[in-house]
Protein backbone atom coordinates (compact mmCIF):
# COMPACT_ATOMS: atom_id res chain seq x y z
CA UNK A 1 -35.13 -38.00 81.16
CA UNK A 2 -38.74 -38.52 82.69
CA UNK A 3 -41.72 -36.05 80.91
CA UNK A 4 -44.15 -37.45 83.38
CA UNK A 5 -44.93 -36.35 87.11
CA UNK A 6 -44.05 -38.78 89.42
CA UNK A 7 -48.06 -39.81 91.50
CA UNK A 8 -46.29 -37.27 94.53
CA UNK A 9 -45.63 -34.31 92.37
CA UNK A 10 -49.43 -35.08 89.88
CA UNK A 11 -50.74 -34.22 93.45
CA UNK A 12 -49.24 -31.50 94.36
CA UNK A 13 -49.83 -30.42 90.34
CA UNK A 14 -53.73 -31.04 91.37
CA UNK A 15 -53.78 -29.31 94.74
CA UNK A 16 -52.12 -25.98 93.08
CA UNK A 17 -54.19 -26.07 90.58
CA UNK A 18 -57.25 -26.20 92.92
CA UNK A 19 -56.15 -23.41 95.09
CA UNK A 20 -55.37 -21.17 91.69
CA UNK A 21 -58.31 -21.56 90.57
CA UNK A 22 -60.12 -20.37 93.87
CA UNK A 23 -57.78 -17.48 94.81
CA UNK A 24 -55.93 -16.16 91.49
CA UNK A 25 -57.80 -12.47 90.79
CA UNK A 26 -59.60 -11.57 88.05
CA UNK A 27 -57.96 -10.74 84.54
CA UNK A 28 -57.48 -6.77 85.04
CA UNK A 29 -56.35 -5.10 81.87
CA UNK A 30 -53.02 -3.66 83.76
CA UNK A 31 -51.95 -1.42 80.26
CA UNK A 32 -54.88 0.64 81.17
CA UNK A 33 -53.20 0.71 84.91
CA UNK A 34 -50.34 2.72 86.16
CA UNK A 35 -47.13 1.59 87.79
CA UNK A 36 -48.58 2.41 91.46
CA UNK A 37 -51.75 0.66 90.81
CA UNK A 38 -50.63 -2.04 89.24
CA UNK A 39 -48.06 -2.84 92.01
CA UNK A 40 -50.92 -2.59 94.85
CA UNK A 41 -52.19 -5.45 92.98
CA UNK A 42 -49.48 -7.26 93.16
CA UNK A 43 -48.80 -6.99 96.79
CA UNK A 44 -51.97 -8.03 97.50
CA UNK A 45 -51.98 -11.44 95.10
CA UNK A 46 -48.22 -11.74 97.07
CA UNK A 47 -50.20 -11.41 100.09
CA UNK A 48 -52.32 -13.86 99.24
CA UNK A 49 -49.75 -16.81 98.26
CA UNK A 50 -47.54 -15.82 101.35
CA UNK A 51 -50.42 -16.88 103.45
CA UNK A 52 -51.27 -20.38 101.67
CA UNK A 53 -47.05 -20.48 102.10
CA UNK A 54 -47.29 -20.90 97.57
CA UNK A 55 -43.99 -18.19 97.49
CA UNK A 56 -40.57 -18.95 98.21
CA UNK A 57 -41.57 -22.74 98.37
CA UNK A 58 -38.41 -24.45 99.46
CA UNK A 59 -36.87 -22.08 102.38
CA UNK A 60 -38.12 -23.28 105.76
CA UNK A 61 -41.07 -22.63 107.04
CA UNK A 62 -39.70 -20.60 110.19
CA UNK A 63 -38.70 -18.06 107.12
CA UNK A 64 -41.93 -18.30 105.51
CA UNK A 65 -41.81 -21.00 103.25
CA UNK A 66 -42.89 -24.74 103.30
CA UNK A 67 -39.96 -26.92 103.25
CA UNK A 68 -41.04 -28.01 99.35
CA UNK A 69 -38.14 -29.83 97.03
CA UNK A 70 -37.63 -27.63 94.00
CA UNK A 71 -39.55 -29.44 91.96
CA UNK A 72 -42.16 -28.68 93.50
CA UNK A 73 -41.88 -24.78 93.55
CA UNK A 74 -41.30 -25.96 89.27
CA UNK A 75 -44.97 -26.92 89.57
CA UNK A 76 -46.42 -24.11 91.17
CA UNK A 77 -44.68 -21.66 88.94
CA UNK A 78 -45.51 -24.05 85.76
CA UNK A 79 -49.31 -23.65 86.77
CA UNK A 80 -49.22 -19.82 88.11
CA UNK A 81 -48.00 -19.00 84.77
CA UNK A 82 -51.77 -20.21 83.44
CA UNK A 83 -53.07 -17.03 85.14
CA UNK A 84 -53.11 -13.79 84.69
CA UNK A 85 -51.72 -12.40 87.63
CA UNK A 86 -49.16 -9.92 88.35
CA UNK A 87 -45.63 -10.28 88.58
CA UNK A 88 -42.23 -9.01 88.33
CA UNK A 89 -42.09 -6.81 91.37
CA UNK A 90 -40.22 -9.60 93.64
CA UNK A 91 -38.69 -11.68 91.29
CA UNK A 92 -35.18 -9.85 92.17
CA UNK A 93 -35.82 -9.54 96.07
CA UNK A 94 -36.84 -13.07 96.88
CA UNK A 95 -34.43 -14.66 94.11
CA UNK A 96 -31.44 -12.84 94.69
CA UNK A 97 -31.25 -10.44 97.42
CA UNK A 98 -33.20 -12.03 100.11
CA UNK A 99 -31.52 -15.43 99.36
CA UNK A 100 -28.15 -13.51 99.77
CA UNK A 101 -28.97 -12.05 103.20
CA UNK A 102 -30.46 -15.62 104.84
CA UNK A 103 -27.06 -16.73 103.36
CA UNK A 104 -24.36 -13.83 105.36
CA UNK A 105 -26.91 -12.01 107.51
CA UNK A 106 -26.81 -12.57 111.24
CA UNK A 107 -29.85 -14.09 112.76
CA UNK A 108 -31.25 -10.37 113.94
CA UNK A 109 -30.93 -9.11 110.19
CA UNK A 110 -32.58 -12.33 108.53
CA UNK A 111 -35.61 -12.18 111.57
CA UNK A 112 -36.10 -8.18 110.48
CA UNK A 113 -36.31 -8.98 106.44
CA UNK A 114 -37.25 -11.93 105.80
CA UNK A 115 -41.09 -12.54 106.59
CA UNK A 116 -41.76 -9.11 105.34
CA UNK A 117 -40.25 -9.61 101.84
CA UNK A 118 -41.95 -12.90 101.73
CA UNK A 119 -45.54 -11.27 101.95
CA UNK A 120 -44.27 -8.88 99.63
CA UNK A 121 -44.72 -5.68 102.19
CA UNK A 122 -41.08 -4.51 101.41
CA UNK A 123 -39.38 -4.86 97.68
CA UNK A 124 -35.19 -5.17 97.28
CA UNK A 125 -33.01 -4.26 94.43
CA UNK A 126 -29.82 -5.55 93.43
CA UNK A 127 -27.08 -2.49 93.23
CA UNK A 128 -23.83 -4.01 90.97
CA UNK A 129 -23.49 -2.76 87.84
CA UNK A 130 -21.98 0.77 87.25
CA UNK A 131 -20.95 2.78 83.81
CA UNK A 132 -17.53 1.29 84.16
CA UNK A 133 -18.49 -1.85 85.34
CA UNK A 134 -20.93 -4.20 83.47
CA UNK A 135 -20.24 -7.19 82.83
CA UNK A 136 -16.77 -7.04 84.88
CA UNK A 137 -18.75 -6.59 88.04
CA UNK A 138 -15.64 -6.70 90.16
CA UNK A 139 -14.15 -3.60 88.63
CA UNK A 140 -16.81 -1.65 89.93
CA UNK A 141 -15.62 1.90 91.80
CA UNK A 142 -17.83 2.67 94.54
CA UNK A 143 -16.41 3.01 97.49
CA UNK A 144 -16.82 2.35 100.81
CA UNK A 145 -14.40 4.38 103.44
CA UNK A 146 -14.81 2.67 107.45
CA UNK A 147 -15.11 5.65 109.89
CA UNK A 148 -15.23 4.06 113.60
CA UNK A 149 -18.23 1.73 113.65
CA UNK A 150 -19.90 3.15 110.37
CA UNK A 151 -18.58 3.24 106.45
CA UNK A 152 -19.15 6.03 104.29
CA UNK A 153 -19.93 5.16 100.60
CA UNK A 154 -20.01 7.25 97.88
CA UNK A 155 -20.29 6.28 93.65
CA UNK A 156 -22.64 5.44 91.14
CA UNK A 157 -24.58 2.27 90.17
CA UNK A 158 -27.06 1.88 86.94
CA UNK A 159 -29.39 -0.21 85.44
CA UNK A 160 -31.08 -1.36 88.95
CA UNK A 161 -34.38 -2.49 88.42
CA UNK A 162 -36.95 -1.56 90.15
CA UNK A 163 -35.00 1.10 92.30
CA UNK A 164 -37.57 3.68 92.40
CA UNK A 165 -39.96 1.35 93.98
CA UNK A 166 -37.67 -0.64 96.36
CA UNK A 167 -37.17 -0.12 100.55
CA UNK A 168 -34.13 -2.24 100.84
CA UNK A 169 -31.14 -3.68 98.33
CA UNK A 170 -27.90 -5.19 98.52
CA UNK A 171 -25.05 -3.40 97.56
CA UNK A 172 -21.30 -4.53 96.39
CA UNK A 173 -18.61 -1.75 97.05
CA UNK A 174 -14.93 -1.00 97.05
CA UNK A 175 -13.04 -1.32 100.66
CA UNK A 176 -9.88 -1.57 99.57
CA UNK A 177 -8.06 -0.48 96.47
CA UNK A 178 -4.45 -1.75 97.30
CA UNK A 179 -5.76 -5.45 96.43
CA UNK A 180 -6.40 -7.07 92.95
CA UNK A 181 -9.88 -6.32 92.09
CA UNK A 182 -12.00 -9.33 93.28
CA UNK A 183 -10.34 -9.20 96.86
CA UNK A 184 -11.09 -5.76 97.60
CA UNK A 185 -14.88 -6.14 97.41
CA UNK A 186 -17.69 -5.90 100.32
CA UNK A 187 -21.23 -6.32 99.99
CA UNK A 188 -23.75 -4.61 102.21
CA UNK A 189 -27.60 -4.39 102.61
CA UNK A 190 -29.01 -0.77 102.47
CA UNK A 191 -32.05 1.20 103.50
CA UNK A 192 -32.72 3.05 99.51
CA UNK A 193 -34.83 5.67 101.30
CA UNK A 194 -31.92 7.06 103.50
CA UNK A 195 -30.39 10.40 103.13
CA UNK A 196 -27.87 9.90 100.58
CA UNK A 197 -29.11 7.56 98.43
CA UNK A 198 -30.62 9.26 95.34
CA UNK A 199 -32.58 7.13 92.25
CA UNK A 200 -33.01 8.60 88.97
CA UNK A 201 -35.34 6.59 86.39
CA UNK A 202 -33.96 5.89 82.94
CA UNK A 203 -36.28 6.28 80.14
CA UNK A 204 -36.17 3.58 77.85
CA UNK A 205 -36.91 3.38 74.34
CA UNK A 206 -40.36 1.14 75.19
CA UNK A 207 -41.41 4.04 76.71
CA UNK A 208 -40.85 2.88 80.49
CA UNK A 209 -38.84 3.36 82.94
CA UNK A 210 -38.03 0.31 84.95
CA UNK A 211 -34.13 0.95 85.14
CA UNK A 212 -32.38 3.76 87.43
CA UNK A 213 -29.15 5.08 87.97
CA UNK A 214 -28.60 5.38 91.91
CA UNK A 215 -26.14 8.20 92.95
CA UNK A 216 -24.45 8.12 96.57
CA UNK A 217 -23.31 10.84 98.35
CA UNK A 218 -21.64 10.37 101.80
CA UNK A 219 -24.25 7.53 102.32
CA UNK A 220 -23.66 6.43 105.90
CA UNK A 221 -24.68 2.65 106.87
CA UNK A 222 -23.33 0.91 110.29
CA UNK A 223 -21.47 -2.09 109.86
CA UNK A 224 -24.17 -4.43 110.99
CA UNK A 225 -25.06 -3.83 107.42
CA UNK A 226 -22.23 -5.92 106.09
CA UNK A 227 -23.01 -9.08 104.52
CA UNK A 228 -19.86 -11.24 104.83
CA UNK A 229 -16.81 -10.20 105.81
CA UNK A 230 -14.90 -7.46 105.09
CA UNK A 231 -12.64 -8.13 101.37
CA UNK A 232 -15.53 -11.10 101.02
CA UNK A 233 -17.68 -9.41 98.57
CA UNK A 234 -16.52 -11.16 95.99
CA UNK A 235 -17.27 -14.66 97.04
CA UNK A 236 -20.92 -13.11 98.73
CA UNK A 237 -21.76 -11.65 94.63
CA UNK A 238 -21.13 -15.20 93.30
CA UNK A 239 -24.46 -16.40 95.53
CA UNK A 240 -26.30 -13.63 94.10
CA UNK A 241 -24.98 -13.84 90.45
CA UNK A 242 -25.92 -17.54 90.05
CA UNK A 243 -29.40 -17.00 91.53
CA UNK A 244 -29.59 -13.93 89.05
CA UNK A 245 -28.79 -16.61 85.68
CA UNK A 246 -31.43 -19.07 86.76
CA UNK A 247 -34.26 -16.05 87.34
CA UNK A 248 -33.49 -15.23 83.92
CA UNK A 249 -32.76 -18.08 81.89
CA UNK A 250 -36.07 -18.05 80.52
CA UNK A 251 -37.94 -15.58 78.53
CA UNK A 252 -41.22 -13.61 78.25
CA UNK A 253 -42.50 -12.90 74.55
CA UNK A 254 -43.88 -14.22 71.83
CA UNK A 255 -42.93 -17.64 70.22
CA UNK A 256 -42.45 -19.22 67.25
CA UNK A 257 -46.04 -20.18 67.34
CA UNK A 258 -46.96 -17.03 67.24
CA UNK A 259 -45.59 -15.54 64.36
CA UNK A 260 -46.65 -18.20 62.70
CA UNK A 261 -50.13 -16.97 63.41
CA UNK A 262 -49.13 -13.98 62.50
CA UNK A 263 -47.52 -14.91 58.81
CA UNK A 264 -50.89 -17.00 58.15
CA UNK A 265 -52.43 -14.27 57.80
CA UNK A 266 -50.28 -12.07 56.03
CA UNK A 267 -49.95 -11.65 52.46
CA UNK A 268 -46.75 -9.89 50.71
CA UNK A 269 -46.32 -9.07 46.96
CA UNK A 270 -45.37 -12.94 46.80
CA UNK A 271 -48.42 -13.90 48.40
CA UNK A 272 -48.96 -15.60 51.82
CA UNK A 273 -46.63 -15.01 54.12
CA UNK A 274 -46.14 -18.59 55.21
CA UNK A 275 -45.69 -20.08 51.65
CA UNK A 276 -42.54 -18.16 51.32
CA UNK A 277 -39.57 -20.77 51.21
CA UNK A 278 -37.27 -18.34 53.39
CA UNK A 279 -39.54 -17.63 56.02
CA UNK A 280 -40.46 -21.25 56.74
CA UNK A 281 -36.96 -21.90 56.97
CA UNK A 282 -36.43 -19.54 59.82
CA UNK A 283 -39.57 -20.74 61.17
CA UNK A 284 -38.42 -24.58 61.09
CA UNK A 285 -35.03 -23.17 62.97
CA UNK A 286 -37.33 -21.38 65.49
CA UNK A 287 -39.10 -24.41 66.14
CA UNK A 288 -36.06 -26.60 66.56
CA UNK A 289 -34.63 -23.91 69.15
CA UNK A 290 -37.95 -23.87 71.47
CA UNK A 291 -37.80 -27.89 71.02
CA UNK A 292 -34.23 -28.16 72.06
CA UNK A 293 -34.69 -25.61 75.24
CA UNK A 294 -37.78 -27.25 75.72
CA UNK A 295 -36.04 -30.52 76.38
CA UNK A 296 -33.03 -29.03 77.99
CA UNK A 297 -35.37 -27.38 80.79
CA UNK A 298 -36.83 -30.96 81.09
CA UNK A 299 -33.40 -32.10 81.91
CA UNK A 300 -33.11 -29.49 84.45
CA UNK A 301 -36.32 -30.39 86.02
CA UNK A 302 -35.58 -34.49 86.00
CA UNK A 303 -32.73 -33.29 88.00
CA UNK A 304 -34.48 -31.41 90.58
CA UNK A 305 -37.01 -33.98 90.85
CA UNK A 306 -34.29 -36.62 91.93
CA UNK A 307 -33.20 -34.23 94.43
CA UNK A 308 -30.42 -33.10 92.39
CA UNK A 309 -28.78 -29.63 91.72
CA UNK A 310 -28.59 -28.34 88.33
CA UNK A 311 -25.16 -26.68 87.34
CA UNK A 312 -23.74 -24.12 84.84
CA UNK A 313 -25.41 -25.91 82.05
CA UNK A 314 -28.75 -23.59 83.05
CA UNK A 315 -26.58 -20.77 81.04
CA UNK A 316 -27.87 -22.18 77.94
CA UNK A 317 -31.52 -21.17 78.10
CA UNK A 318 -30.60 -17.77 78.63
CA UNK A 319 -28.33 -17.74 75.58
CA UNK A 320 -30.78 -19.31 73.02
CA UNK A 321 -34.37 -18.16 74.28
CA UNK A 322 -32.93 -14.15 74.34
CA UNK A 323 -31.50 -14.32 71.03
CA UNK A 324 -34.30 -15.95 69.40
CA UNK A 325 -36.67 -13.73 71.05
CA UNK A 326 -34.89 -10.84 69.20
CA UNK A 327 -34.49 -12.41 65.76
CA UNK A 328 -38.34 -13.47 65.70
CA UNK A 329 -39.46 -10.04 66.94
CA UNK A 330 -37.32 -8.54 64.12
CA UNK A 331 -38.45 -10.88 61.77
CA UNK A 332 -42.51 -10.36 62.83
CA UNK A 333 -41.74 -6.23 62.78
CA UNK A 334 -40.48 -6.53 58.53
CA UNK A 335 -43.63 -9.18 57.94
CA UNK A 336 -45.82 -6.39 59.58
CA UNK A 337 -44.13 -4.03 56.89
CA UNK A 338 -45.47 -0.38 57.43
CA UNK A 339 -47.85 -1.35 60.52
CA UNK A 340 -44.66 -2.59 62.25
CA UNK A 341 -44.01 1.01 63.31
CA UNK A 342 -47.20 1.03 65.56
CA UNK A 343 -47.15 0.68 69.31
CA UNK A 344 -50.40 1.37 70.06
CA UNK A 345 -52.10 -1.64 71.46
CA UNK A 346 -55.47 -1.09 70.63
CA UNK A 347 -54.72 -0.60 66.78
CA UNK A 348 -51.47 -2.18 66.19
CA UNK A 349 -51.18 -6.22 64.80
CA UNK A 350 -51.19 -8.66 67.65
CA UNK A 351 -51.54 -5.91 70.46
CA UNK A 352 -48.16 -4.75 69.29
CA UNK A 353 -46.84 -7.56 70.95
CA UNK A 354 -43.67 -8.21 68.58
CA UNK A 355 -42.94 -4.31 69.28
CA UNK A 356 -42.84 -4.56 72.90
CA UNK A 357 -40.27 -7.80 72.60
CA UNK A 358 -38.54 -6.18 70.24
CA UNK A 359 -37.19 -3.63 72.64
CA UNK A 360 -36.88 -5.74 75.55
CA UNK A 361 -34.71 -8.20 73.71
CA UNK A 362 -31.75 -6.36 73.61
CA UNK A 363 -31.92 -5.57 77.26
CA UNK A 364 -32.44 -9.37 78.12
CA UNK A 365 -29.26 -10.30 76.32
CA UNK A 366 -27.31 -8.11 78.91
CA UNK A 367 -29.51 -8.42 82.11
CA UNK A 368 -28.10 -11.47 84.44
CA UNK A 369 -24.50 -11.89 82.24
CA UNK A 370 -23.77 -11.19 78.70
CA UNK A 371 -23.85 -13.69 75.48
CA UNK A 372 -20.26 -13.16 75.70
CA UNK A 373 -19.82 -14.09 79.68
CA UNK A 374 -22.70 -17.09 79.72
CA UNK A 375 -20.94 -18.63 77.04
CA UNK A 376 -17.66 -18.70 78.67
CA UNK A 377 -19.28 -19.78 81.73
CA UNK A 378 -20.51 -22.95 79.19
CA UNK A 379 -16.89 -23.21 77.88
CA UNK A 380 -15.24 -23.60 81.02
CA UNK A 381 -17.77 -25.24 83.24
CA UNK A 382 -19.63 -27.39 81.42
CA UNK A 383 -17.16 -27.95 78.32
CA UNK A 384 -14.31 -28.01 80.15
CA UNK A 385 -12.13 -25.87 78.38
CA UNK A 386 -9.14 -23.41 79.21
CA UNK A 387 -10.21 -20.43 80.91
CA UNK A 388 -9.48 -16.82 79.49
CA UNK A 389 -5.98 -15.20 80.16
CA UNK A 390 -6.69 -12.62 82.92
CA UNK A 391 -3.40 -10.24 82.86
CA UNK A 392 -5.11 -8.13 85.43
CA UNK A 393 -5.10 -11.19 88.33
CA UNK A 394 -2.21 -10.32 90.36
CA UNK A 395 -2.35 -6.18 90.07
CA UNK A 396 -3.75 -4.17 92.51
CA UNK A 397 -6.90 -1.95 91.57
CA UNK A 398 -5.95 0.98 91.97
CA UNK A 399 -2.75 0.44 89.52
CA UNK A 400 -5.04 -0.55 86.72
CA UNK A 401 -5.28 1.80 83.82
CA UNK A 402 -8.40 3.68 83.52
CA UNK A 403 -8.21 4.92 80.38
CA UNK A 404 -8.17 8.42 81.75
């Protein structure tokens, strides 16, 4: 494992750096802002790195990007981070859905969506999971029903991000229910402002709304809007799903650091907060966690910097930064005692900032695969071991019990 840049990529570190420090906007205080406003900002700043070609790095540069190894696009993300910009609003189009449709799309579709989504003028959404289908993607129910050159879908998805903003998203149906589940699946791309297509925001405990449900009702799409072939959806998802587990194998929040700031200056019926023995042994495991992931995501970056592809093993971050960023927020919310009930930035310890991870933890621990499914994917891909009896493998979907 090398820590160091190689003289190529301490260049590239330097010229980045430069041109952040020139172009990056002003710190706006964006919890003062609402969702409308704060996205006009961040069209514009994705405006703005679309035209110095600093987003989506390493697709071509007839697509928009700059031909850059992925270590490189590491860099630029390791140095954005510095900055207060915005973010969020793309993450899913350009690293999932837009990667899937330059992978199936015909050259007409990719020329139509690609540029624009690059410059950030039109946002996708990823349509998979449904109430009866979560983590087992592929016994979703939405279906899909050919009539002459069109299909006809009707069904339910939820917990799509960013749907009430988005033009465009990809979408995984049902085409055939006489098959075993994973070879009756097709995946389209979809307009999410045509007739038929209806998003309802979920409000979440945090007090946002960034998840919808998204109901449709004799949606009608032409099949130019399949990507893949027909029964193919299956095999199409797996692009997207492994492009979803690297986006999130990290996480936002506070760290260990942190609440160590936070204990330091907190004093209990026992006294400071850091003296007590308990504490600093959950603190000494917190540290060891961020050290190990730390070093893991060095590993993946080596890799990528010999012009190697990192595998399954990426699963890991995910695992351990999602559950540590729940047990830490927990643990900062009982040393904050009776404040810990206070949201309010202005007033609350640390800008309430072991609140708002507090609530989003949960959620991260399911967004992009399960504890449950990333550690299989670890067990069987990485550990080589057995994979788990599937009695459902050879049985056609729609002879599966439902429960019903």
């Amino acid at each position: 494992m090398d820590f160091n840049d190689s003289p190529e990529e301490a260049a590239f570190r330097i010229e980045v750096r430069t041109w952040l420090e020139a172009n990056a906007p002003k710190k706006v205080d964006t919890k003062k802002m609402s969702e409308p406003e704060i996205l006009k900002l961040a069209k514009a700043w994705q405006a703005t790195k679309a035209a110095a070609r600093f987003t989506c790095m390493t697709w071509p540069e007839a697509l928009g990007g700059r031909g850059a190894t992925p270590i490189q696009n590491v860099i630029y993300n390791q140095e954005e981070s510095k900055f207060d910009v915005p973010r969020g609003f793309f993450d899913i189009g350009l690293g999932m859905c837009v990667p899937t449709v330059m992978a199936f799309a015909n050259d007409e579709t990719k020329q139509r969506f690609v540029a624009p989504a690059v410059r950030g003028e039109e946002i996708w959404c990823q349509l998979f999971s449904e109430p009866s289908a979560g983590s087992d993607v592929a016994g979703l129910r939405t279906r899909a029903v050919k009539d002459g050159d069109d299909w006809v879908i009707n069904g339910q998805k939820v917990w799509t991000s960013g749907a009430h903003y988005c033009d465009f998203g990809i979408l995984l149906v049902r085409t055939n229910p006489d098959v075993p589940k994973h070879k009756g699946l097709t995946m389209f791309w979809i307009d999410m402002k045509a007739p038929g297509v209806e998003v309802r925001p979920i409000h979440q405990m945090s007090g946002g709304s960034n998840f919808n449900e998204v109901y449709f009702t004799d949606l009608r799409i032409n099949d130019s809007q399949r990507l893949g072939a027909v029964g193919d959806g299956w095999k199409v998802a797996l692009v997207t799903l492994m492009n979803e587990r690297l986006a999130v194998g990290g996480s936002t929040g506070p760290n260990y650091a942190e609440i160590m700031a936070l204990a330091r200056s907190t004093v209990t019926e026992d006294g400071n907060a850091l003296a007590n023995d308990a504490f600093r042994e959950k603190l000494a495991d917190w540290y060891v966690q961020a050290e190990g992931l730390k070093l893991t995501r060095f590993r993946t970056m080596t890799a990528l910097s010999r012009g190697q592809t990192p595998g399954p093993e990426s699963s890991i971050g995910k695992i351990i930064s999602a559950n540590q960023l729940q047990d830490l927020s927990n643990s900062a919310m009982e040393l904050e005692d009776q404040f810990g009930i206070i949201t309010d930035t202005a007033i609350a310890p640390m800008e309430a900032a072991f609140q708002q991870s507090l609530m989003w933890a949960p959620g991260l621990r399911i967004a992009g695969g399960t504890d449950e499914i990333l550690k299989n994917i670890i067990a069987e891909r990485v550990l080589g071991l057995p994979g788990d009896v599937r009695v459902d493998k050879d049985v056609a979907f729609k002879d599966m019990p439902t429960g019903r």
